[in-house]
C-alpha atoms as a PDB file:
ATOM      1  CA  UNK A   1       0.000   0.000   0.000  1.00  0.00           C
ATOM      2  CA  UNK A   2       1.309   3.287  -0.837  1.00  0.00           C
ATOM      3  CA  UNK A   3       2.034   5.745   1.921  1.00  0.00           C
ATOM      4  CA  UNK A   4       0.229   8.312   0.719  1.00  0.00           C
ATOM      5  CA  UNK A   5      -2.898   5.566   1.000  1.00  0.00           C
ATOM      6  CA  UNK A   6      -1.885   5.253   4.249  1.00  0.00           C
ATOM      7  CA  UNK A   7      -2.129   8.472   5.553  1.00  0.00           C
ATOM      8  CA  UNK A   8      -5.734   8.900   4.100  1.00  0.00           C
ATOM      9  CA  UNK A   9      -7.260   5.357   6.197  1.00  0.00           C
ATOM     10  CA  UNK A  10      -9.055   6.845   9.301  1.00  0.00           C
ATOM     11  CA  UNK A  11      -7.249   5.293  12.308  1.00  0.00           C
ATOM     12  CA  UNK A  12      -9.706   3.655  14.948  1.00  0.00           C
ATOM     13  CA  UNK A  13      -8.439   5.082  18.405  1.00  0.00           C
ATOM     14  CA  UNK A  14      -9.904   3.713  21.472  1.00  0.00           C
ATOM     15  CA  UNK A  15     -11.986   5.607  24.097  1.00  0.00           C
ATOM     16  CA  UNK A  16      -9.021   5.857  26.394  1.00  0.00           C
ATOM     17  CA  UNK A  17      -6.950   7.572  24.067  1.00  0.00           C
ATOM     18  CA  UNK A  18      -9.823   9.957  22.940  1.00  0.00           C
ATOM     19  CA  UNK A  19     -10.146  11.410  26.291  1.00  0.00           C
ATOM     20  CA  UNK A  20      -6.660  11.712  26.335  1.00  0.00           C
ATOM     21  CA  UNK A  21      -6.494  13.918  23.495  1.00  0.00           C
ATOM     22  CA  UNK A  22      -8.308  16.657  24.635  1.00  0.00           C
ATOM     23  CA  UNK A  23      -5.644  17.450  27.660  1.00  0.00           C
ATOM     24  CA  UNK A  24      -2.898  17.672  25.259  1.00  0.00           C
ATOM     25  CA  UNK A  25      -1.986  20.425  22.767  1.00  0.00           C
ATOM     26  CA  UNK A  26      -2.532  19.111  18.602  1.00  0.00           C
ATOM     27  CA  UNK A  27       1.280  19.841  18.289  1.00  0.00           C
ATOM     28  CA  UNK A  28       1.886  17.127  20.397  1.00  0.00           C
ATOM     29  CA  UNK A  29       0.565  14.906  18.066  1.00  0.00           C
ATOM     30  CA  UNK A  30       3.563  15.075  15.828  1.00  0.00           C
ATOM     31  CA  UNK A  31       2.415  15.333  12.304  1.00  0.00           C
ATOM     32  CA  UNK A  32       4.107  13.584   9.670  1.00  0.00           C
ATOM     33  CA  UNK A  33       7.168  15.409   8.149  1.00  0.00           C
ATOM     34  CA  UNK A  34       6.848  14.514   4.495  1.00  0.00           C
ATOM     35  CA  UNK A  35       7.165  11.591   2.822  1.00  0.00           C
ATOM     36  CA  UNK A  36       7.079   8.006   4.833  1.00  0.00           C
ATOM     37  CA  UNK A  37       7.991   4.642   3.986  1.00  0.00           C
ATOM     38  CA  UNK A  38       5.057   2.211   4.541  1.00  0.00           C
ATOM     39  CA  UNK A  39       5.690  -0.903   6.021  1.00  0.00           C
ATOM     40  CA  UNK A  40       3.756  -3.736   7.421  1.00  0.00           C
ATOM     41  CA  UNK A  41       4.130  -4.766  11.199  1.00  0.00           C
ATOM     42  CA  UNK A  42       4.094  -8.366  12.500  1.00  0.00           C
ATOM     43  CA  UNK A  43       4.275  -7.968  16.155  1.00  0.00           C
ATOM     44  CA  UNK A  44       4.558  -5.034  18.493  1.00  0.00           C
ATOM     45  CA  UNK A  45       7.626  -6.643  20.856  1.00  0.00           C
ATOM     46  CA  UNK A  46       7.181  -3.781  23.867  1.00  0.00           C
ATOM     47  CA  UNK A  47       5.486  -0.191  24.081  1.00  0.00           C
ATOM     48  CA  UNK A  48       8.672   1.338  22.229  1.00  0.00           C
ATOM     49  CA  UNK A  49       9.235  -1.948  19.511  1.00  0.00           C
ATOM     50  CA  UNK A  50       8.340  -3.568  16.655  1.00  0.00           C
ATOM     51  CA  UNK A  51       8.718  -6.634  14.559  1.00  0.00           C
ATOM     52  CA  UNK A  52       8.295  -6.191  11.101  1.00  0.00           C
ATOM     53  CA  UNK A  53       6.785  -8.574   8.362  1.00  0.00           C
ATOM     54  CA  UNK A  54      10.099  -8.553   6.325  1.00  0.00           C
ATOM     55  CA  UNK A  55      12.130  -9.675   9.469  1.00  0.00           C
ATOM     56  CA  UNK A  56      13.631  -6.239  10.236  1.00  0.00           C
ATOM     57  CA  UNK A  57      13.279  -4.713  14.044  1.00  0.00           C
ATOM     58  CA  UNK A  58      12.304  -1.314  14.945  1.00  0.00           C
ATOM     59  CA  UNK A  59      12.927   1.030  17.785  1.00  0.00           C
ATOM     60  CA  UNK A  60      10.514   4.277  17.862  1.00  0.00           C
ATOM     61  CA  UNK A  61      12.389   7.000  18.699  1.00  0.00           C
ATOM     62  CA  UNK A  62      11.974  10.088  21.518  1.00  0.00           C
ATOM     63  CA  UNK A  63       9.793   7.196  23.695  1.00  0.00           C
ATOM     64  CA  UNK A  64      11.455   4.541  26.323  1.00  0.00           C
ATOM     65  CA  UNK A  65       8.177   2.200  27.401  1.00  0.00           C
ATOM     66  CA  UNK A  66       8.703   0.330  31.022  1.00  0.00           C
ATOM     67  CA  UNK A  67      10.213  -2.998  30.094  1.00  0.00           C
ATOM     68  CA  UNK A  68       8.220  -6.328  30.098  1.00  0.00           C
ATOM     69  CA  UNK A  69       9.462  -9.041  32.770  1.00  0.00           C
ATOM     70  CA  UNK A  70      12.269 -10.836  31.660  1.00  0.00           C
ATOM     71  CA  UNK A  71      15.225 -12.820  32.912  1.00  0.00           C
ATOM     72  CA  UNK A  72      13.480 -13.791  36.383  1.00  0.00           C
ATOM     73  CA  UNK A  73      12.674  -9.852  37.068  1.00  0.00           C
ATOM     74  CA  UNK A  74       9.304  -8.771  37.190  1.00  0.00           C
ATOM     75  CA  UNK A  75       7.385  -6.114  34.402  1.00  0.00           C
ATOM     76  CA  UNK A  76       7.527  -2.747  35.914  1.00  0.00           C
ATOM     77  CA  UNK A  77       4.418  -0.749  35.670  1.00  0.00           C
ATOM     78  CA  UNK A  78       2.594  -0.051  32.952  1.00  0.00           C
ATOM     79  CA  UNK A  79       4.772  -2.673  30.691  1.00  0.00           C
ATOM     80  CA  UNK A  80       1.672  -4.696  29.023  1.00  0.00           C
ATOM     81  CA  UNK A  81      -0.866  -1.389  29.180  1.00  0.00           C
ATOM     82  CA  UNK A  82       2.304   0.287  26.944  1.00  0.00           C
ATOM     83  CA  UNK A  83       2.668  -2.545  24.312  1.00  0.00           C
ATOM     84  CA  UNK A  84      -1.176  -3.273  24.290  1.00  0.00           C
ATOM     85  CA  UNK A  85      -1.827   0.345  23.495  1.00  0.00           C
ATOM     86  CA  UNK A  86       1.012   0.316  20.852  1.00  0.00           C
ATOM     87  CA  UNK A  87      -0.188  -2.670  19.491  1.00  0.00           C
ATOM     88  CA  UNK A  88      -4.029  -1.118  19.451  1.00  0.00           C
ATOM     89  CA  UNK A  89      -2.383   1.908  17.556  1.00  0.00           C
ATOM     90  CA  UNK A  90      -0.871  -0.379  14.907  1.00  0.00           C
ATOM     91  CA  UNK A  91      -3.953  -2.834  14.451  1.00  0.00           C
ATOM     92  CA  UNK A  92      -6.247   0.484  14.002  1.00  0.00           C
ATOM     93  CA  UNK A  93      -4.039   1.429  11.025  1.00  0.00           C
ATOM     94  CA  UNK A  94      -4.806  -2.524   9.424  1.00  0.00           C
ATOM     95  CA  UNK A  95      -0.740  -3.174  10.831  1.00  0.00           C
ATOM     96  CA  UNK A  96       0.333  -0.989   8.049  1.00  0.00           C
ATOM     97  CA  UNK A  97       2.498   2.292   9.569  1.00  0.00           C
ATOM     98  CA  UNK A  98       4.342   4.644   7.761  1.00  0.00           C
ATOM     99  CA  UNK A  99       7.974   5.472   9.298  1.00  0.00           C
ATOM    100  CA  UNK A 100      10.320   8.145   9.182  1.00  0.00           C
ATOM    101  CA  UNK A 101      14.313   7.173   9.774  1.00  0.00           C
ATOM    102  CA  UNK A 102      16.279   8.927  11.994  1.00  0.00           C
ATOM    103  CA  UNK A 103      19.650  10.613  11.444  1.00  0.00           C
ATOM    104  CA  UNK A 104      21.290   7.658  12.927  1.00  0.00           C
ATOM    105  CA  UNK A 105      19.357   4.699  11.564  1.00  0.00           C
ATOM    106  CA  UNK A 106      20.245   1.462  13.227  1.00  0.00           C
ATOM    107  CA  UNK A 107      21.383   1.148  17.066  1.00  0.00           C
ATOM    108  CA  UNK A 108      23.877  -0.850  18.389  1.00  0.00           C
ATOM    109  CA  UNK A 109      21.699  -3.850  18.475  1.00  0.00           C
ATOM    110  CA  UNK A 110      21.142  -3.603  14.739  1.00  0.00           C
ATOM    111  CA  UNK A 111      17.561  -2.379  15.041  1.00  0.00           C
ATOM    112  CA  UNK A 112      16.624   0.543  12.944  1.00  0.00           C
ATOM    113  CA  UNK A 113      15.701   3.917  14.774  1.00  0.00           C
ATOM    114  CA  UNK A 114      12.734   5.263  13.459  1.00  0.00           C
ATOM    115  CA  UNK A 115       9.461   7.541  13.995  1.00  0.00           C
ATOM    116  CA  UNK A 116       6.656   5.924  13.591  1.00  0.00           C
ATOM    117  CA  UNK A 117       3.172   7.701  12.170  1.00  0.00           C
ATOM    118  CA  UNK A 118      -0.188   6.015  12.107  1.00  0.00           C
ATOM    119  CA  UNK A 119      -2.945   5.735   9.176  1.00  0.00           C
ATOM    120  CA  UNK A 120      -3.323   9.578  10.344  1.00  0.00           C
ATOM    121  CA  UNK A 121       0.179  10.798  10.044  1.00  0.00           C
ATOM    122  CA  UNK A 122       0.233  10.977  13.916  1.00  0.00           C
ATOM    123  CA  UNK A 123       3.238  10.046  15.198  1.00  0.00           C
ATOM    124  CA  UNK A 124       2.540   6.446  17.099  1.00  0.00           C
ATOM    125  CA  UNK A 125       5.648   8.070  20.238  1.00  0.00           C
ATOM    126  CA  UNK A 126       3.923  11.055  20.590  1.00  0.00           C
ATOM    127  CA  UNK A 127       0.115   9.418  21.134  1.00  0.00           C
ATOM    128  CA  UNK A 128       2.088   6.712  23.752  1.00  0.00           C
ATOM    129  CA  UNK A 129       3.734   9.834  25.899  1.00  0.00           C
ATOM    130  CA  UNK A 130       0.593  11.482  25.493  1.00  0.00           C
ATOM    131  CA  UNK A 131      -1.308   8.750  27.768  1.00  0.00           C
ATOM    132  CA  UNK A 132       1.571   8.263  29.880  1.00  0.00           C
ATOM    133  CA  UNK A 133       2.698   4.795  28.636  1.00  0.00           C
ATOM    134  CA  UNK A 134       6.517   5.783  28.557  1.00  0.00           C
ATOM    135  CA  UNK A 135       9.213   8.111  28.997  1.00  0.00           C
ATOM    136  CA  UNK A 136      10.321  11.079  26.481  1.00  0.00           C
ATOM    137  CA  UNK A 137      14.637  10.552  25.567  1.00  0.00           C
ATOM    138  CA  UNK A 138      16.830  12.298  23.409  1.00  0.00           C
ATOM    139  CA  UNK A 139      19.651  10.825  22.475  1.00  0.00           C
ATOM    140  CA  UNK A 140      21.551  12.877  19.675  1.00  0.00           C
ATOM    141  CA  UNK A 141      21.659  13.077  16.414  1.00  0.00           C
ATOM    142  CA  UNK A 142      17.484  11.607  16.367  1.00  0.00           C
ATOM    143  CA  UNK A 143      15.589  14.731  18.019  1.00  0.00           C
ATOM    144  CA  UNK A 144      13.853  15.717  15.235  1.00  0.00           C
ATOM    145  CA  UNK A 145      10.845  15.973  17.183  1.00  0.00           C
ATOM    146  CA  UNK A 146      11.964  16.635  20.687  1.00  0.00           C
ATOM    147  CA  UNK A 147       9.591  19.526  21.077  1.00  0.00           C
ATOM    148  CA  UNK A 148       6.578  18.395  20.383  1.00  0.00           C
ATOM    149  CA  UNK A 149       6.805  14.811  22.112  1.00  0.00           C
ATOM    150  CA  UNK A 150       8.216  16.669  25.337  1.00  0.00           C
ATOM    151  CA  UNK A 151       4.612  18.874  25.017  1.00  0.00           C
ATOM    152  CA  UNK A 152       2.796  15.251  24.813  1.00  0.00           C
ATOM    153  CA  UNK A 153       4.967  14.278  27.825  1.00  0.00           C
ATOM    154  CA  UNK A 154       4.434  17.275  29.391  1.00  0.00           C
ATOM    155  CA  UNK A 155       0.410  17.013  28.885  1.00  0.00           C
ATOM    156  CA  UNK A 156       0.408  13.362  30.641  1.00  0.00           C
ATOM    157  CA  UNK A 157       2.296  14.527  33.751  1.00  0.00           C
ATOM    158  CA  UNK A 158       0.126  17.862  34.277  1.00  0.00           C
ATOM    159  CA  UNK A 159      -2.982  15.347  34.022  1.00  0.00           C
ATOM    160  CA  UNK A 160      -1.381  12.937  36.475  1.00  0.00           C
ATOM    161  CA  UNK A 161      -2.315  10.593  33.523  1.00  0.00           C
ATOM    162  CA  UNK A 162      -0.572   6.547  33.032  1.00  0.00           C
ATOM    163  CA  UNK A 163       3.017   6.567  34.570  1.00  0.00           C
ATOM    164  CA  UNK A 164       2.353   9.917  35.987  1.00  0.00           C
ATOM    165  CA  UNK A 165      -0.484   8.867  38.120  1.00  0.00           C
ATOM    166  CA  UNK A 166       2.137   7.656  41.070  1.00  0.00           C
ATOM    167  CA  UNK A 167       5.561  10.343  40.996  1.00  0.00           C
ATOM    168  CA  UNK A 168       7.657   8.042  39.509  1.00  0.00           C
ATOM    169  CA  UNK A 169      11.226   9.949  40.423  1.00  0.00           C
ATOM    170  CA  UNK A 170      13.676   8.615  42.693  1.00  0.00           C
ATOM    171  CA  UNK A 171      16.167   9.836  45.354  1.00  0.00           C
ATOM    172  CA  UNK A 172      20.069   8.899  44.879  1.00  0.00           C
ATOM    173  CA  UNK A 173      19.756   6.793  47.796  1.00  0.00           C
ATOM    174  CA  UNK A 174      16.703   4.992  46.534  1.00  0.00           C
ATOM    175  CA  UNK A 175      18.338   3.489  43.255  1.00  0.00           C
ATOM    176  CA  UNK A 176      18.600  -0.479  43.881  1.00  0.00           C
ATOM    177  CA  UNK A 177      19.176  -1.448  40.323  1.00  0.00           C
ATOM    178  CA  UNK A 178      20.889  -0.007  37.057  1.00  0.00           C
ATOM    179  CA  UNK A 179      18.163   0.322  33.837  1.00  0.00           C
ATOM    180  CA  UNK A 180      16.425   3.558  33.123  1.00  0.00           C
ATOM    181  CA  UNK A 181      15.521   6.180  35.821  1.00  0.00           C
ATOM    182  CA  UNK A 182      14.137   9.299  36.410  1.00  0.00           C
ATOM    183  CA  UNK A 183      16.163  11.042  39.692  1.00  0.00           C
ATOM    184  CA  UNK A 184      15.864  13.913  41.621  1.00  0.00           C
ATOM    185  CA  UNK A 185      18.681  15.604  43.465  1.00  0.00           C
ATOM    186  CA  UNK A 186      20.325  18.535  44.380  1.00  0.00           C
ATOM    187  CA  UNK A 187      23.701  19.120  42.451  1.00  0.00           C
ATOM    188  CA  UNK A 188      26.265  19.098  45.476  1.00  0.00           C
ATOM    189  CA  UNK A 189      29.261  19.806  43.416  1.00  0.00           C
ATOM    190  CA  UNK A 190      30.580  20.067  39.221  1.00  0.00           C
ATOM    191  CA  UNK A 191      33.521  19.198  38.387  1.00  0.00           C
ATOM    192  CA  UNK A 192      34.980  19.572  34.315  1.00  0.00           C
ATOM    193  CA  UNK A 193      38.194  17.342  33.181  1.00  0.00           C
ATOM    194  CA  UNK A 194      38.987  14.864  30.537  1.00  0.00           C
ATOM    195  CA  UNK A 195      35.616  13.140  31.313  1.00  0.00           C
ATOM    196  CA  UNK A 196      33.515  15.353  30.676  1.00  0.00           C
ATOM    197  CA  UNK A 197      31.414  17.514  32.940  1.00  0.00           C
ATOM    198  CA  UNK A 198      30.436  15.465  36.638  1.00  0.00           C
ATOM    199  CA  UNK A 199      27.406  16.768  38.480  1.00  0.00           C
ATOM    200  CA  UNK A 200      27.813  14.735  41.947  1.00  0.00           C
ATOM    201  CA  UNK A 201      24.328  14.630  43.386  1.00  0.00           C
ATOM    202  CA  UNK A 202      23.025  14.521  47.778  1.00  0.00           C
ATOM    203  CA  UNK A 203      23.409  10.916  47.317  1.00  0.00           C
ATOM    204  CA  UNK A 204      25.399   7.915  45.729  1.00  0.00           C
ATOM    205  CA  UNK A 205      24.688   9.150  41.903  1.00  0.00           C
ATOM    206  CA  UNK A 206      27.034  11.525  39.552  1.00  0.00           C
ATOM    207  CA  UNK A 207      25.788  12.755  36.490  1.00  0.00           C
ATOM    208  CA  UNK A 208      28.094  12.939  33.269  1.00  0.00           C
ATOM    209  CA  UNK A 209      28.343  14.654  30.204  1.00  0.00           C
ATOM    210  CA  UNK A 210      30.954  12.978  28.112  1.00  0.00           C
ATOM    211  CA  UNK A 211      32.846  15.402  26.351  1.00  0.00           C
ATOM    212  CA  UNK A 212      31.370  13.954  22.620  1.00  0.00           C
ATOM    213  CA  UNK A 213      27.930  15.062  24.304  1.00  0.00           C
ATOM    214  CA  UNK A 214      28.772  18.203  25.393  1.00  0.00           C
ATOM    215  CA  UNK A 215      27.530  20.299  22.285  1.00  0.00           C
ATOM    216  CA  UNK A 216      23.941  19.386  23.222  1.00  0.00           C
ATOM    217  CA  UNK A 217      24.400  21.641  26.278  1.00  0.00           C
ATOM    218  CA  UNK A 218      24.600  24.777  27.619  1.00  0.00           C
ATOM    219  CA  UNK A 219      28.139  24.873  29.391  1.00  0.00           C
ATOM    220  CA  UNK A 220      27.818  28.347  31.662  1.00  0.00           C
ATOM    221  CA  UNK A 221      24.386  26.339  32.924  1.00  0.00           C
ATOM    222  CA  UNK A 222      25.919  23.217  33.418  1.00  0.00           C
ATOM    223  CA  UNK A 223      28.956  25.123  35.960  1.00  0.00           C
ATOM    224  CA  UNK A 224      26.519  27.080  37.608  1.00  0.00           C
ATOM    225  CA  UNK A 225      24.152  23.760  38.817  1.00  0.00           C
ATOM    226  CA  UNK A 226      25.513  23.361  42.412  1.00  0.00           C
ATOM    227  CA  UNK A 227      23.467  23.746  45.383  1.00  0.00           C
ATOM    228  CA  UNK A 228      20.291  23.352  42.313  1.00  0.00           C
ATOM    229  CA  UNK A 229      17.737  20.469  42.640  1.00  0.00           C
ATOM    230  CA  UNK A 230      17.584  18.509  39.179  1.00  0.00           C
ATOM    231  CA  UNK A 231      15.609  15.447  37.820  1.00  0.00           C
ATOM    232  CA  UNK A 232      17.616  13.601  35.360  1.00  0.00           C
ATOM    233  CA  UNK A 233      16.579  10.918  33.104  1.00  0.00           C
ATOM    234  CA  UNK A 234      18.794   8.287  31.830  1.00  0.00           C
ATOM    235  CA  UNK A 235      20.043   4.723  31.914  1.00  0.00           C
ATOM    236  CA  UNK A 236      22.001   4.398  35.044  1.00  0.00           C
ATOM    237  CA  UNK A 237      25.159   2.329  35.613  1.00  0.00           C
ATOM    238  CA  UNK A 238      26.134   0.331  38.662  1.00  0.00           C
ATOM    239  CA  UNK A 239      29.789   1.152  38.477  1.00  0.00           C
ATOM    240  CA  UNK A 240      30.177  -1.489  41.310  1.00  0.00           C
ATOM    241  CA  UNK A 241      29.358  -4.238  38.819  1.00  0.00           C
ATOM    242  CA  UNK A 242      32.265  -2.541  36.532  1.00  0.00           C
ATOM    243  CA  UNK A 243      35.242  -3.711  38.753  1.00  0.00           C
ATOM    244  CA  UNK A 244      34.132  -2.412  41.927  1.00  0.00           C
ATOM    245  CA  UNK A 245      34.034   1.788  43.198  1.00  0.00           C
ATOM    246  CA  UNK A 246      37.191   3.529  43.868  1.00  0.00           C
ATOM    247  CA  UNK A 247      37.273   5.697  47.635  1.00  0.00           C
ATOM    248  CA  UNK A 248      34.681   8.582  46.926  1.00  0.00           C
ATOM    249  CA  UNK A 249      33.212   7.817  43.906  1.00  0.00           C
ATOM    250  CA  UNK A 250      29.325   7.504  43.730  1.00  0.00           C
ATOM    251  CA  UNK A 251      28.226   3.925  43.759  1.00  0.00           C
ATOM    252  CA  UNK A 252      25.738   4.987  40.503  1.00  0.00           C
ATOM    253  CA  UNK A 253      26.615   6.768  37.341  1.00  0.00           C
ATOM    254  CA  UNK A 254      23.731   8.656  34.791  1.00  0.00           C
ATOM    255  CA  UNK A 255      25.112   9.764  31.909  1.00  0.00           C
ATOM    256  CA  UNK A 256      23.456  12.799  30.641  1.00  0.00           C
ATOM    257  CA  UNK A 257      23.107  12.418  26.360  1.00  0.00           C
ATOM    258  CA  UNK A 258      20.867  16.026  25.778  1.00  0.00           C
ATOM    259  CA  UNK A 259      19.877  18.877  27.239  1.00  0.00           C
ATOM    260  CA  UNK A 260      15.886  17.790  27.340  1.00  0.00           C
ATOM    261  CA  UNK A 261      17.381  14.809  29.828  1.00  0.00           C
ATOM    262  CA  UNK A 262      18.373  17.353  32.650  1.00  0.00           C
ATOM    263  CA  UNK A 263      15.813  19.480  34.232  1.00  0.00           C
ATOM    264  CA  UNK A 264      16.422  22.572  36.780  1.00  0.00           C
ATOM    265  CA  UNK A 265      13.639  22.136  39.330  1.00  0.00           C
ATOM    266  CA  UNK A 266      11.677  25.087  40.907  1.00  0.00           C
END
């Protein structure tokens, strides 16, 4: 089917997500930029995955979904609501979804990186975030559409909607387990060398900004973070795993990839 066909079928969106749609702003929705490639989809693996008929794997981009249970650990919240709502998204466009590659196009697992748009030209990250199923990232060079999937982000946490229903943020001293976090703390120190940029936090977490990721921030408001509270978002490292923790190091590392991962609280 050609993807201009696609964009014309009227996507079937459940009741849920119509009620969501009236407490977020239409540029949230994330129209289609232009011309898509339409492919069909034979599974929806998670809330941020896909299987496609022709074998190939895709990760949506701007969106991390709570991951299933796997490996003897349990689903976290909202795991099976976020990949049965993605997979309701794809089924109402007849499994057919148009998608838009990113800058980078394949991670390091070989899956392509990709926005995906339903039979409406919405864009299938933005809807999820919208109905707090998931988590807005940035990870450079894919932030095409930062902005307006941080506004459907934005619109599920104002409506204590999904994910947001429970605060979801941790302390330092709370993190048990590496995997993706949001954390709040107040910057007790920055320090810049050969690393990168260090943001030690009230607790047993540093923040980085390696210096290949440093472009994608504001340097004079990175220095003048201490004594600020922050939530950061990221995947965090147990660095005791990594051949143990030197004499005042944190026990946790975050590395900061963008900007839109750091927040300066009020």
């Amino acid at each position: 089917m050609a993807c201009s066909a696609l964009l014309k079928k009227a996507s079937l969106v459940g009741a849920f997500f119509v009620s969501v749609f009236f407490l977020v702003p239409a540029l949230a929705l994330c129209p289609a930029p232009g011309a898509l490639q339409s492919v069909e989809v034979l599974r929806v693996v998670d809330g941020d995955t896909l299987r496609l008929v022709d074998g190939r794997s895709v990760r949506l981009i701007g969106l991390n979904s709570p991951e299933l249970g796997r490996d003897g650990r349990s689903a976290e919240p909202y795991a099976e609501a976020a990949r049965r709502r993605l997979d309701e998204l794809v089924s109402a466009s007849d499994r057919r979804i148009g998608l838009r590659l990113g800058r980078e196009a394949r991670d390091r697992y070989g899956r392509i990186l990709a926005h995906g748009f339903d039979a409406r030209g919405r864009n299938l990250e933005a809807q999820l975030l919208a109905e707090g199923l998931g988590y807005l990232v940035a990870i450079p060079p894919n932030v095409q559409l930062l902005e307006c999937q941080r506004a459907a982000e934005r619109g599920a946490r104002r409506a204590a909607v999904g994910l947001w229903r429970r605060p979801p943020q941790l302390a330092p001293r709370q993190l048990t387990r590496g995997g993706f976090a949001l954390v709040r703390g107040r910057v007790e120190r920055v320090e810049r060398n050969g690393g990168g940029v260090w943001l030690e936090l009230d607790g047993p977490l540093v923040l980085r900004v390696a210096p290949q990721a440093l472009a994608q921030f504001d340097g004079r408001r990175l220095q003048g973070l201490a004594g600020k509270r922050v939530e950061a978002r990221g995947w965090v490292v147990d660095r005791a795993r990594r051949g143990g923790v030197k004499p005042g190091q944190a026990r946790w590392l975050l590395p900061l990839s963008h900007e839109a991962m750091l927040e300066v609280l009020r």
